[in-house]
ModelCIF file with pLDDT and N, C-alpha, C, O atoms, coordinates in Angstrom:
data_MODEL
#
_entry.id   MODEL 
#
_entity.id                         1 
_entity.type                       polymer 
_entity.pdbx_number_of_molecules   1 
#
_entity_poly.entity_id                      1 
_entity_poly.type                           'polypeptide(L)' 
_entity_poly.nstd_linkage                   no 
_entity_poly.nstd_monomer                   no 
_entity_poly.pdbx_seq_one_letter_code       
;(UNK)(UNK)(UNK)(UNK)(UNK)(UNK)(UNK)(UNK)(UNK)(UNK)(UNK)(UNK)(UNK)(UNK)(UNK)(UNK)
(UNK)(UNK)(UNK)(UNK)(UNK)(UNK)(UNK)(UNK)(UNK)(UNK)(UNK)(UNK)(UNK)(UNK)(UNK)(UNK)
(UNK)(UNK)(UNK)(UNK)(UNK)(UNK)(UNK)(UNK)(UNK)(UNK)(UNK)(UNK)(UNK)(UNK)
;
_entity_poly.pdbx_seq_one_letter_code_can   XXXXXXXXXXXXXXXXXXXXXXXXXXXXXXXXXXXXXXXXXXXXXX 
_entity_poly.pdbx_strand_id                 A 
#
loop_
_entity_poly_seq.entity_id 
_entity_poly_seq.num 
_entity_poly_seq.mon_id 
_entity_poly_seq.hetero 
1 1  UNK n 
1 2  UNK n 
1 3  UNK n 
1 4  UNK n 
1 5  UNK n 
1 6  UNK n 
1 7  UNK n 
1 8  UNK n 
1 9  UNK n 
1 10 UNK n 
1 11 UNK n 
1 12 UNK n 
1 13 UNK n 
1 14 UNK n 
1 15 UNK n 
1 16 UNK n 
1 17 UNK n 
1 18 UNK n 
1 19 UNK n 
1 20 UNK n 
1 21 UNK n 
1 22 UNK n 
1 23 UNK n 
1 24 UNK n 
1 25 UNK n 
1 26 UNK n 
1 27 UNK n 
1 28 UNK n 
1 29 UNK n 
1 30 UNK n 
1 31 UNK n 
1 32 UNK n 
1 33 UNK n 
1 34 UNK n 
1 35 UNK n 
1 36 UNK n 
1 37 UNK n 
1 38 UNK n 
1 39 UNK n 
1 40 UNK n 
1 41 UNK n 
1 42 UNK n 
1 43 UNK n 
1 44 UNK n 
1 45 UNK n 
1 46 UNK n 
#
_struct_asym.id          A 
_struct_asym.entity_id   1 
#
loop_
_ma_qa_metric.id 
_ma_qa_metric.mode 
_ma_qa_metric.name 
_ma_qa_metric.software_group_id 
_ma_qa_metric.type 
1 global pLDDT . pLDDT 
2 local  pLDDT . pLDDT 
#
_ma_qa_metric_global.metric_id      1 
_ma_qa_metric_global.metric_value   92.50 
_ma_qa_metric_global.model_id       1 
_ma_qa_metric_global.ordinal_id     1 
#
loop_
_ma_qa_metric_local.label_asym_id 
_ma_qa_metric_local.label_comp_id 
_ma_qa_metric_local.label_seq_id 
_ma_qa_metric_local.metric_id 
_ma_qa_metric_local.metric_value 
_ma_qa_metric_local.model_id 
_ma_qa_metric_local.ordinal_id 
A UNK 1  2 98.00 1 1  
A UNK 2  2 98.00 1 2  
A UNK 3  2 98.00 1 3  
A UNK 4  2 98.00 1 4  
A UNK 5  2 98.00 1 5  
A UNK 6  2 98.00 1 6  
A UNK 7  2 97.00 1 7  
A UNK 8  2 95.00 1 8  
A UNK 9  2 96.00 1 9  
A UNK 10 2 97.00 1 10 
A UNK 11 2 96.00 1 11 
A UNK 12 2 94.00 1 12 
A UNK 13 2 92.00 1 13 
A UNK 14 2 94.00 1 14 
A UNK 15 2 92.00 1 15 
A UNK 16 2 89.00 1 16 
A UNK 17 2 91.00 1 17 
A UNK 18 2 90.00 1 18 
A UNK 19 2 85.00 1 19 
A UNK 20 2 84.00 1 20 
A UNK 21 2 87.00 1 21 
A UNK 22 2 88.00 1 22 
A UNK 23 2 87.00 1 23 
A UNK 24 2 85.00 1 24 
A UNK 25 2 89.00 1 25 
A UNK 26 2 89.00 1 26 
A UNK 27 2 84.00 1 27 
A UNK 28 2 84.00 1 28 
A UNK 29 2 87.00 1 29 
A UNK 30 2 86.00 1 30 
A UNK 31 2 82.00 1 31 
A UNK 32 2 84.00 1 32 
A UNK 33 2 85.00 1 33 
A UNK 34 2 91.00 1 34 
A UNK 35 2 93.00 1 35 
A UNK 36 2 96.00 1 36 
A UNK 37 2 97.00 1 37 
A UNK 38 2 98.00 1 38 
A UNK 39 2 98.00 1 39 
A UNK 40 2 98.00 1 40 
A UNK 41 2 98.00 1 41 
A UNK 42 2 98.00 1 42 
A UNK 43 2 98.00 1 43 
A UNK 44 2 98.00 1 44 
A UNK 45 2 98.00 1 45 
A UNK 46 2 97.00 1 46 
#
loop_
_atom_site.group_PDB 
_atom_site.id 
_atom_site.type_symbol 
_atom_site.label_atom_id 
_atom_site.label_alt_id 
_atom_site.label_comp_id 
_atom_site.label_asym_id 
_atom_site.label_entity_id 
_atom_site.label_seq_id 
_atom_site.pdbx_PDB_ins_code 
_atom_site.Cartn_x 
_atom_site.Cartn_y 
_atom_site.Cartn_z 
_atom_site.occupancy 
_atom_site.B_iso_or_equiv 
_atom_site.pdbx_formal_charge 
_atom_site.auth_seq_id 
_atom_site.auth_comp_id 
_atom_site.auth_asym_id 
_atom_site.auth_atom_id 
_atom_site.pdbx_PDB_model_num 
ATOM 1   N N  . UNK A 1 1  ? -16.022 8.511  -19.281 1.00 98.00 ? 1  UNK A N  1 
ATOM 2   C CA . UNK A 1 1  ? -16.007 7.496  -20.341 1.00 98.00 ? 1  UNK A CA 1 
ATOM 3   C C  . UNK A 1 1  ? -14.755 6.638  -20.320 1.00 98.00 ? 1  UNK A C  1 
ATOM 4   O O  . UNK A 1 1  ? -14.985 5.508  -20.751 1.00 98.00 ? 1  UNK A O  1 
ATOM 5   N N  . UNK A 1 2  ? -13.671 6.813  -19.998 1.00 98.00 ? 2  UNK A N  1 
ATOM 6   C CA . UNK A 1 2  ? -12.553 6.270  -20.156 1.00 98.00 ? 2  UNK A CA 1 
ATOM 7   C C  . UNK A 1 2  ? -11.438 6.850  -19.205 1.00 98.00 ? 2  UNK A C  1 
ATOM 8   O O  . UNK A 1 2  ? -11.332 8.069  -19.335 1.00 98.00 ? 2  UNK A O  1 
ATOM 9   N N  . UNK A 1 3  ? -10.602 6.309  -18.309 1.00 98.00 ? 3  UNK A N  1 
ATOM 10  C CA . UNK A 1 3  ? -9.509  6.543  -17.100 1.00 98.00 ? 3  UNK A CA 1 
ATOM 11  C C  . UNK A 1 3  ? -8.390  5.347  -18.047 1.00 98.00 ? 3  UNK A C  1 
ATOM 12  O O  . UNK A 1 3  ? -8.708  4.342  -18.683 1.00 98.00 ? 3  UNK A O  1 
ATOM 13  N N  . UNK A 1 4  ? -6.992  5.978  -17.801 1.00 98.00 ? 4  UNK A N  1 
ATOM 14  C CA . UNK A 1 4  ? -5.749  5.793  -18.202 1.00 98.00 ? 4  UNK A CA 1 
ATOM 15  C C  . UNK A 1 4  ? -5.261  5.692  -17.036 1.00 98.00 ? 4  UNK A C  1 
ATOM 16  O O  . UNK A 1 4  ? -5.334  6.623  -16.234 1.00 98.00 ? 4  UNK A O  1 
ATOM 17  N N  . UNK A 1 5  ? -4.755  4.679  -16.794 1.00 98.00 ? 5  UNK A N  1 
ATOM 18  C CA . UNK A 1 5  ? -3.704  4.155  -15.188 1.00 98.00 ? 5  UNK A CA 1 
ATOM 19  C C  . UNK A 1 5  ? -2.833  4.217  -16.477 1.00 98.00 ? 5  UNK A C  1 
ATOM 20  O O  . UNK A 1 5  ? -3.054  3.847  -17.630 1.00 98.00 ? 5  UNK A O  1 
ATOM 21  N N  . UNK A 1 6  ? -1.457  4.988  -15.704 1.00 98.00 ? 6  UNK A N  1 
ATOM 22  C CA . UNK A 1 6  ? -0.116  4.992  -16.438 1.00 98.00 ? 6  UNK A CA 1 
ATOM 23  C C  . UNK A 1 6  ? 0.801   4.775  -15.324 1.00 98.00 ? 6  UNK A C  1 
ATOM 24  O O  . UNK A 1 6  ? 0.974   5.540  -14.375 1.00 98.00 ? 6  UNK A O  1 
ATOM 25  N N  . UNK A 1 7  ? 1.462   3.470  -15.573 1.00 97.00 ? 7  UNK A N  1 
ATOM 26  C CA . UNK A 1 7  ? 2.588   3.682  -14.672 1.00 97.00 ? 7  UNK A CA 1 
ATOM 27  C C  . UNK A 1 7  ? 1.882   3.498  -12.918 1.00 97.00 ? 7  UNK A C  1 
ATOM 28  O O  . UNK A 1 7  ? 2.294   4.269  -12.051 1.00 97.00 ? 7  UNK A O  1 
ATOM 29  N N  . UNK A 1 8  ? 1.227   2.832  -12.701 1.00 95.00 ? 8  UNK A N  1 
ATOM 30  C CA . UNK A 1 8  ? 0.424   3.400  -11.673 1.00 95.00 ? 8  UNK A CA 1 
ATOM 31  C C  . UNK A 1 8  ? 0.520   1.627  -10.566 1.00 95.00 ? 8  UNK A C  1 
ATOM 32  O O  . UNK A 1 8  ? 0.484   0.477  -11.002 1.00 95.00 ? 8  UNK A O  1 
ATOM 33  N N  . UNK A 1 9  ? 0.643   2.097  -9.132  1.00 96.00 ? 9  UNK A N  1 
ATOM 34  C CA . UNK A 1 9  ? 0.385   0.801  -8.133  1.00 96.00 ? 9  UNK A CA 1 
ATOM 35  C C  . UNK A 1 9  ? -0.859  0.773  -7.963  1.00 96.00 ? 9  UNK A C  1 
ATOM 36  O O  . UNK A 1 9  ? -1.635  1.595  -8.450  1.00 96.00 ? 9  UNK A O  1 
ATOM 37  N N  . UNK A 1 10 ? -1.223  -0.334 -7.139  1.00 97.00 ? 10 UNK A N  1 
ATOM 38  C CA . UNK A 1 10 ? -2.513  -0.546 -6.505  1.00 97.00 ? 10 UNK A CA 1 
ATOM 39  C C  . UNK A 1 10 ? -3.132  0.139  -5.839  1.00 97.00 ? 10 UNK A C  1 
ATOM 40  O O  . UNK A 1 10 ? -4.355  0.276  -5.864  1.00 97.00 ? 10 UNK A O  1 
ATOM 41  N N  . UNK A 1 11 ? -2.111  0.836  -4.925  1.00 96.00 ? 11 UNK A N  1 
ATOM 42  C CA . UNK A 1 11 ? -2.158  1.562  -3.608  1.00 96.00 ? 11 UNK A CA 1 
ATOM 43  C C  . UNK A 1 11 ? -1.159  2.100  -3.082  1.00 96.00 ? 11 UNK A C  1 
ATOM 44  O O  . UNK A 1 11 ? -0.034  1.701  -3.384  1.00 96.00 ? 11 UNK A O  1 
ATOM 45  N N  . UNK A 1 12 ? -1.368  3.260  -2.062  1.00 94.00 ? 12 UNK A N  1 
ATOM 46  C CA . UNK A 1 12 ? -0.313  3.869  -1.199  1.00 94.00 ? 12 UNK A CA 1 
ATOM 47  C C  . UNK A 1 12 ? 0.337   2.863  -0.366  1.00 94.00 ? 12 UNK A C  1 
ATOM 48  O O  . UNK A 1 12 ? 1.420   3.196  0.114   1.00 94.00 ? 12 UNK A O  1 
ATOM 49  N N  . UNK A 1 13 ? -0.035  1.892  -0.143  1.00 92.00 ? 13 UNK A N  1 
ATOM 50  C CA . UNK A 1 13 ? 0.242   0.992  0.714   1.00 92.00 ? 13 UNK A CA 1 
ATOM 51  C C  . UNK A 1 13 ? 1.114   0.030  -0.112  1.00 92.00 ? 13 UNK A C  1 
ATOM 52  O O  . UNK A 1 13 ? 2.259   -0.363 0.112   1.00 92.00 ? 13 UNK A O  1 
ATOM 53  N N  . UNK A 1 14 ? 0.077   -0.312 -1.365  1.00 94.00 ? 14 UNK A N  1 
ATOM 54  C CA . UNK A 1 14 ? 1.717   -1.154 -2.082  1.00 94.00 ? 14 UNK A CA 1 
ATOM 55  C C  . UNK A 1 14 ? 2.674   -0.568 -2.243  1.00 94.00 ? 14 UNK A C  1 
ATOM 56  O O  . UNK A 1 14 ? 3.674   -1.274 -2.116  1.00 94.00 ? 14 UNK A O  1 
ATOM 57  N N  . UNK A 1 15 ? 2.915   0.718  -2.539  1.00 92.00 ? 15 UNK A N  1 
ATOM 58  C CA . UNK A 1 15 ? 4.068   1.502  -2.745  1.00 92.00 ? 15 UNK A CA 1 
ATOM 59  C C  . UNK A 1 15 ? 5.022   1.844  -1.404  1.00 92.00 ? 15 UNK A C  1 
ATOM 60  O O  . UNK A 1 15 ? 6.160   2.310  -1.462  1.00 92.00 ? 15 UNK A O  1 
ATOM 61  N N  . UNK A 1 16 ? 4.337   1.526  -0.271  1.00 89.00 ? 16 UNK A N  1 
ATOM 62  C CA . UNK A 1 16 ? 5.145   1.791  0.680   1.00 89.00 ? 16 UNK A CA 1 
ATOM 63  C C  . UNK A 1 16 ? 5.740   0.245  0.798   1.00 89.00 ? 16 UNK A C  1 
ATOM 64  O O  . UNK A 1 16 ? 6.936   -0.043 0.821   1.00 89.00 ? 16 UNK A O  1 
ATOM 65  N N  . UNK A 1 17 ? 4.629   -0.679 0.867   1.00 91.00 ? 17 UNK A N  1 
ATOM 66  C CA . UNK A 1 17 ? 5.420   -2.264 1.025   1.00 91.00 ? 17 UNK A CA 1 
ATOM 67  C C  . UNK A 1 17 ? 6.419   -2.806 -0.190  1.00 91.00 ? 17 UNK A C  1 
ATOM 68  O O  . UNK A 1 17 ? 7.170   -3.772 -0.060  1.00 91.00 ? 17 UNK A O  1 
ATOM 69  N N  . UNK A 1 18 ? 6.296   -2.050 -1.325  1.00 90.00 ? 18 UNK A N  1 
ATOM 70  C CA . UNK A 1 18 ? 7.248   -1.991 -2.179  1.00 90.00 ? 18 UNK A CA 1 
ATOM 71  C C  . UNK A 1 18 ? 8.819   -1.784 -1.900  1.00 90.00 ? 18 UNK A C  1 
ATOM 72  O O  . UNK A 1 18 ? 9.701   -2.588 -2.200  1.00 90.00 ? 18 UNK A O  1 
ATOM 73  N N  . UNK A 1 19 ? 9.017   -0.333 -1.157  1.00 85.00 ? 19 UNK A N  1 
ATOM 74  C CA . UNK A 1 19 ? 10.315  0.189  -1.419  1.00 85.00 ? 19 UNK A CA 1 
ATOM 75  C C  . UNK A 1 19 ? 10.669  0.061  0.502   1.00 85.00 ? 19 UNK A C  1 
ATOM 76  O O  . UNK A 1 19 ? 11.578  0.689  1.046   1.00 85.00 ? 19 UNK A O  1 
ATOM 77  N N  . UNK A 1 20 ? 9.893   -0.707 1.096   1.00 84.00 ? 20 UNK A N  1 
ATOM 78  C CA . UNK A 1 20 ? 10.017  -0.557 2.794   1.00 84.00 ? 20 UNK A CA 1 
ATOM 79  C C  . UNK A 1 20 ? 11.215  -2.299 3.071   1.00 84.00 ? 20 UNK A C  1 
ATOM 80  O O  . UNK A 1 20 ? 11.236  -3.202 2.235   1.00 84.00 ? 20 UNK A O  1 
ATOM 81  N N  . UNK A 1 21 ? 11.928  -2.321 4.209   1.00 87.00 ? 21 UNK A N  1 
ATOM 82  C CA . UNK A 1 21 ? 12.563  -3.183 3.983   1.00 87.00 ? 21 UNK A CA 1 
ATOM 83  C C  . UNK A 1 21 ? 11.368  -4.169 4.995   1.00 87.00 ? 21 UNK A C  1 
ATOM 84  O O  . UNK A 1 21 ? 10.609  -3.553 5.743   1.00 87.00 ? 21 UNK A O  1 
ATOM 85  N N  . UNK A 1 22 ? 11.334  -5.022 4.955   1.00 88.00 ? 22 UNK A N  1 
ATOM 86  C CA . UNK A 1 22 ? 10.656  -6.402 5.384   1.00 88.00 ? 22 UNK A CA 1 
ATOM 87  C C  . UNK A 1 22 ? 10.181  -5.930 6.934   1.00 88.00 ? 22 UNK A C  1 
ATOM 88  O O  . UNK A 1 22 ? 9.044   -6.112 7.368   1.00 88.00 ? 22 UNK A O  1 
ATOM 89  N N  . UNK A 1 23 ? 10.834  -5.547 7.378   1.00 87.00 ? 23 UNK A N  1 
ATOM 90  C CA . UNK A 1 23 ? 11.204  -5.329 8.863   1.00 87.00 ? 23 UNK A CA 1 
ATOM 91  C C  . UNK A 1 23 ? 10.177  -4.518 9.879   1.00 87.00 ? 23 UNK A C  1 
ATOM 92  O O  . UNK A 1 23 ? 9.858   -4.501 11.068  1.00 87.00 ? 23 UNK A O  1 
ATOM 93  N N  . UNK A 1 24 ? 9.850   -3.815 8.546   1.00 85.00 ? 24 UNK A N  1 
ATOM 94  C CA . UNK A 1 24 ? 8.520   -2.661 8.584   1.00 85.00 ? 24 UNK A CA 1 
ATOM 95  C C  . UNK A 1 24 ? 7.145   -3.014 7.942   1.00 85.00 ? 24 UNK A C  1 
ATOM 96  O O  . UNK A 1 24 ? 6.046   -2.601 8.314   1.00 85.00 ? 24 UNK A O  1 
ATOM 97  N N  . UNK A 1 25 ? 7.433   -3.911 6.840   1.00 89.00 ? 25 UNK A N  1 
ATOM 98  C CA . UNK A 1 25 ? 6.601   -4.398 6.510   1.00 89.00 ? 25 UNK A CA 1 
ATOM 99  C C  . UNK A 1 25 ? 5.545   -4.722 7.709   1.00 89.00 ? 25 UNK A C  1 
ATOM 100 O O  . UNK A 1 25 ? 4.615   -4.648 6.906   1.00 89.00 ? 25 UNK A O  1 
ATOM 101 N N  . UNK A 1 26 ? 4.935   -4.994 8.838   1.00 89.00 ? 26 UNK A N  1 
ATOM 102 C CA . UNK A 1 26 ? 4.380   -5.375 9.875   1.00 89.00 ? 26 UNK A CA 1 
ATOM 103 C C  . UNK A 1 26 ? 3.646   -4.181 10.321  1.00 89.00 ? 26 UNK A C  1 
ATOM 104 O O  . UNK A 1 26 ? 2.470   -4.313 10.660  1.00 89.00 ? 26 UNK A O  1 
ATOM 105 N N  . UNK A 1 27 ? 4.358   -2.747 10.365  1.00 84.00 ? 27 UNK A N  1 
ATOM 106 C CA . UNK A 1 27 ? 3.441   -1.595 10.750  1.00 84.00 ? 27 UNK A CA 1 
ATOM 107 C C  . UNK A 1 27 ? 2.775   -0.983 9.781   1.00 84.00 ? 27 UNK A C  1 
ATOM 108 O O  . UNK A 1 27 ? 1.746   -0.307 9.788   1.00 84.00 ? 27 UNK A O  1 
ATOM 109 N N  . UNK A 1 28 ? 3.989   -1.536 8.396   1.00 84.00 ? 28 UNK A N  1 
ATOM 110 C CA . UNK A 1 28 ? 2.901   -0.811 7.025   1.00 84.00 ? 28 UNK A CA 1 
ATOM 111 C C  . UNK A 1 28 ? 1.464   -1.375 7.286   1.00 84.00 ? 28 UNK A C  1 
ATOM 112 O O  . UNK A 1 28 ? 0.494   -0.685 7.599   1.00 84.00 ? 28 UNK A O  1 
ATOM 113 N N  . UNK A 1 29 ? 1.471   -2.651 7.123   1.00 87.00 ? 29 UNK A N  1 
ATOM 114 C CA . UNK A 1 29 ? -0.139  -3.588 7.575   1.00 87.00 ? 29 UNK A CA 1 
ATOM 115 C C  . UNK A 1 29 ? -1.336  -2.487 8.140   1.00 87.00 ? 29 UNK A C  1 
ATOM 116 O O  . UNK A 1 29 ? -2.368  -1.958 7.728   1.00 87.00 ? 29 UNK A O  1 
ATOM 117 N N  . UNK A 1 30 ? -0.276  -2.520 9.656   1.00 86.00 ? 30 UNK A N  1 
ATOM 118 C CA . UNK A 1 30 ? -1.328  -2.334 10.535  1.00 86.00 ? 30 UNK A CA 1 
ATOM 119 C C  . UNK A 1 30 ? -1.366  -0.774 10.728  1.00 86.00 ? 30 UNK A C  1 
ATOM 120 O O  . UNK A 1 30 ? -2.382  -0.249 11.184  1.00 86.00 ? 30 UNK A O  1 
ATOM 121 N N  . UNK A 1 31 ? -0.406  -0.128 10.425  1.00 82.00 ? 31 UNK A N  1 
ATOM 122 C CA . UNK A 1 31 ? -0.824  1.329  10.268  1.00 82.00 ? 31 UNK A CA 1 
ATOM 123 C C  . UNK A 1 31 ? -1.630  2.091  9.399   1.00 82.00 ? 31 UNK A C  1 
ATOM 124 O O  . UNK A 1 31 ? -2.384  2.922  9.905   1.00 82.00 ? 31 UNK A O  1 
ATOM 125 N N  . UNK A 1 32 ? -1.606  1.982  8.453   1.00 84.00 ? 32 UNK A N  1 
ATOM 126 C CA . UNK A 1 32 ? -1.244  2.985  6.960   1.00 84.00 ? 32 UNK A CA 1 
ATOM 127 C C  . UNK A 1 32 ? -2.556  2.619  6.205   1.00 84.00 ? 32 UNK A C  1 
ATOM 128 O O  . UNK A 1 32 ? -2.788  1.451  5.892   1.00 84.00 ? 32 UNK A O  1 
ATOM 129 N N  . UNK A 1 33 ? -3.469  3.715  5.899   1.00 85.00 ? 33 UNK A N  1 
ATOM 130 C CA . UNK A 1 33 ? -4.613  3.215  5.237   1.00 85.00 ? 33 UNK A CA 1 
ATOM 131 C C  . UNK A 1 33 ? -4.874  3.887  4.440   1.00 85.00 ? 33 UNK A C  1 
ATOM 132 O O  . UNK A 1 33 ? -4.576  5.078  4.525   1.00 85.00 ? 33 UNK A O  1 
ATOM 133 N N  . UNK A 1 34 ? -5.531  3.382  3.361   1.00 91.00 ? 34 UNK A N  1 
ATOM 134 C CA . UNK A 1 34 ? -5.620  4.509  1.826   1.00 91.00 ? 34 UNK A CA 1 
ATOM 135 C C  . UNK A 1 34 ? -6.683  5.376  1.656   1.00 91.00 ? 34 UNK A C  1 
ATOM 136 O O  . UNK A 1 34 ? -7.825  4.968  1.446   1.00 91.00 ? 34 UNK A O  1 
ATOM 137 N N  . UNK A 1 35 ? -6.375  6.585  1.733   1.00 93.00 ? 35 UNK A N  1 
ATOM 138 C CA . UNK A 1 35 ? -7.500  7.068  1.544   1.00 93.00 ? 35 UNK A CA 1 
ATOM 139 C C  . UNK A 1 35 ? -8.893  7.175  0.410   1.00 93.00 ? 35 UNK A C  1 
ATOM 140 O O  . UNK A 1 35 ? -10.052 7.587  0.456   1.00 93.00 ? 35 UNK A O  1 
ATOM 141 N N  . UNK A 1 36 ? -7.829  6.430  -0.759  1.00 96.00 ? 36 UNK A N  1 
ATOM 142 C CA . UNK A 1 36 ? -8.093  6.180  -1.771  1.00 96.00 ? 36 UNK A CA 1 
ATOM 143 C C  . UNK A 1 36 ? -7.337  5.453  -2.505  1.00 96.00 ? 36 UNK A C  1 
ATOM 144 O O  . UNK A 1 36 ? -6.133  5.559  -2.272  1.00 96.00 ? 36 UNK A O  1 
ATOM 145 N N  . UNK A 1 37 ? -7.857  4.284  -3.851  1.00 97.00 ? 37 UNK A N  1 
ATOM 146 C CA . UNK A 1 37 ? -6.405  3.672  -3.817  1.00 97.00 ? 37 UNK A CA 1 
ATOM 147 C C  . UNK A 1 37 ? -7.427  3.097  -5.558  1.00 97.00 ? 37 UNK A C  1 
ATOM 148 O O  . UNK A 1 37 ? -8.652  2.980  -5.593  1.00 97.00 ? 37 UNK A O  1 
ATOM 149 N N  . UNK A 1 38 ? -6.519  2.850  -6.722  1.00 98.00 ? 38 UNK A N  1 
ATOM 150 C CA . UNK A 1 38 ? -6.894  2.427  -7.798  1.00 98.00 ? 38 UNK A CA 1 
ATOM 151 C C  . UNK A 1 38 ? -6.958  0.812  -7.366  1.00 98.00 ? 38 UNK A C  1 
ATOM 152 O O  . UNK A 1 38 ? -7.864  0.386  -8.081  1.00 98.00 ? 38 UNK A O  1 
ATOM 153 N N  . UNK A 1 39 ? -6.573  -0.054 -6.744  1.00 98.00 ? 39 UNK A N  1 
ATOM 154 C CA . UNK A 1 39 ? -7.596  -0.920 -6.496  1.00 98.00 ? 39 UNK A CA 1 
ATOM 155 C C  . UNK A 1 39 ? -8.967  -1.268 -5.782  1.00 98.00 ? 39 UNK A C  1 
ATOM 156 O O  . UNK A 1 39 ? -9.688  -2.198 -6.141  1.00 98.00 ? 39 UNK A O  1 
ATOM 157 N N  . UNK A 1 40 ? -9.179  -0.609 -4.973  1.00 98.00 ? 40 UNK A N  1 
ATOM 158 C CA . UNK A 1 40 ? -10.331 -0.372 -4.654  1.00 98.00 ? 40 UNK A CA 1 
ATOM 159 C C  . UNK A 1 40 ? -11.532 0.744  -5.452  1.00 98.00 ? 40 UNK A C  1 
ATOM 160 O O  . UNK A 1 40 ? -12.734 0.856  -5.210  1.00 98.00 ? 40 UNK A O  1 
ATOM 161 N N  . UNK A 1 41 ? -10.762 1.408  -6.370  1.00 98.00 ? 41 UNK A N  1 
ATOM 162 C CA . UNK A 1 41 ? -11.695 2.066  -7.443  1.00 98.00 ? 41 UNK A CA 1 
ATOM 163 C C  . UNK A 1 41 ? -12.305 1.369  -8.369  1.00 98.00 ? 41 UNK A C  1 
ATOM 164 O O  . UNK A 1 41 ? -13.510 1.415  -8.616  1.00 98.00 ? 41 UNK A O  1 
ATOM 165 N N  . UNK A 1 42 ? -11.259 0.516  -9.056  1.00 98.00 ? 42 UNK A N  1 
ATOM 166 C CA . UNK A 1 42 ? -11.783 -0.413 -10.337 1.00 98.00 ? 42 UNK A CA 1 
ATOM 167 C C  . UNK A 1 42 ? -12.642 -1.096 -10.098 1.00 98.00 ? 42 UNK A C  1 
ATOM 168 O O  . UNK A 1 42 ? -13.479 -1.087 -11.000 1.00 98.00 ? 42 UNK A O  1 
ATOM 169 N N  . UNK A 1 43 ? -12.945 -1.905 -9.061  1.00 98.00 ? 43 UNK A N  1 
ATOM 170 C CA . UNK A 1 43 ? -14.183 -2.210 -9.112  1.00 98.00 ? 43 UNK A CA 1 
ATOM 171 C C  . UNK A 1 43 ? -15.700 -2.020 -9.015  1.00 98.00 ? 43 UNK A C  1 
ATOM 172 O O  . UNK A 1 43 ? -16.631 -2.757 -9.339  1.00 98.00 ? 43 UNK A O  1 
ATOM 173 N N  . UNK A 1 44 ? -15.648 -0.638 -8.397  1.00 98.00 ? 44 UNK A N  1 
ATOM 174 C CA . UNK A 1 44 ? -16.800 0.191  -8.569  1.00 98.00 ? 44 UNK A CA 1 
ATOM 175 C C  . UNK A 1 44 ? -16.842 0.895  -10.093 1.00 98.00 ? 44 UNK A C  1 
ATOM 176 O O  . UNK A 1 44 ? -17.509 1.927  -10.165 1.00 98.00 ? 44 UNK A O  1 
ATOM 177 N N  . UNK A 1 45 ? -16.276 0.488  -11.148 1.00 98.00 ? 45 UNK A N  1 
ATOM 178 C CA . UNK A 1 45 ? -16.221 1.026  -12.282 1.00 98.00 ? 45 UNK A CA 1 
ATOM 179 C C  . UNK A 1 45 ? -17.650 0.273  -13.237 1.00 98.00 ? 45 UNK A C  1 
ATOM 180 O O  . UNK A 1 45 ? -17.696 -0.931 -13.491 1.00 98.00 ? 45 UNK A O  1 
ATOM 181 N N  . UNK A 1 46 ? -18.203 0.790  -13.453 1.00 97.00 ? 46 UNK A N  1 
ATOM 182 C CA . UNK A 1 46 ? -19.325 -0.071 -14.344 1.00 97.00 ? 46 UNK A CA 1 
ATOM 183 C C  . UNK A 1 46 ? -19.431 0.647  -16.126 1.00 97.00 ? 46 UNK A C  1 
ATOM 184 O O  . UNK A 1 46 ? -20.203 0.152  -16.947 1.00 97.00 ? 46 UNK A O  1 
#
């Protein structure tokens, strides 16, 4: 009936492109995939 995001990113991936310096930013991309991620949940929410 109801989910509470507290405090919460998009993704494992924003959180890594968050606190990663620029430099890396490029393998975060192309490496790193979510296994699950609250943006890709919310929209399957009906």
């Amino acid at each position: 009936d109801g989910l509470i995001v507290d405090g919460g990113s998009p993704s494992f991936k924003a959180l890594a492109l968050l606190f990663a310096p620029p430099e890396v930013h490029p393998y975060i991309e192309q490496y790193m995939h979510d296994p699950y991620s609250v943006e890709e949940a919310l929209p399957r929410l009906n």
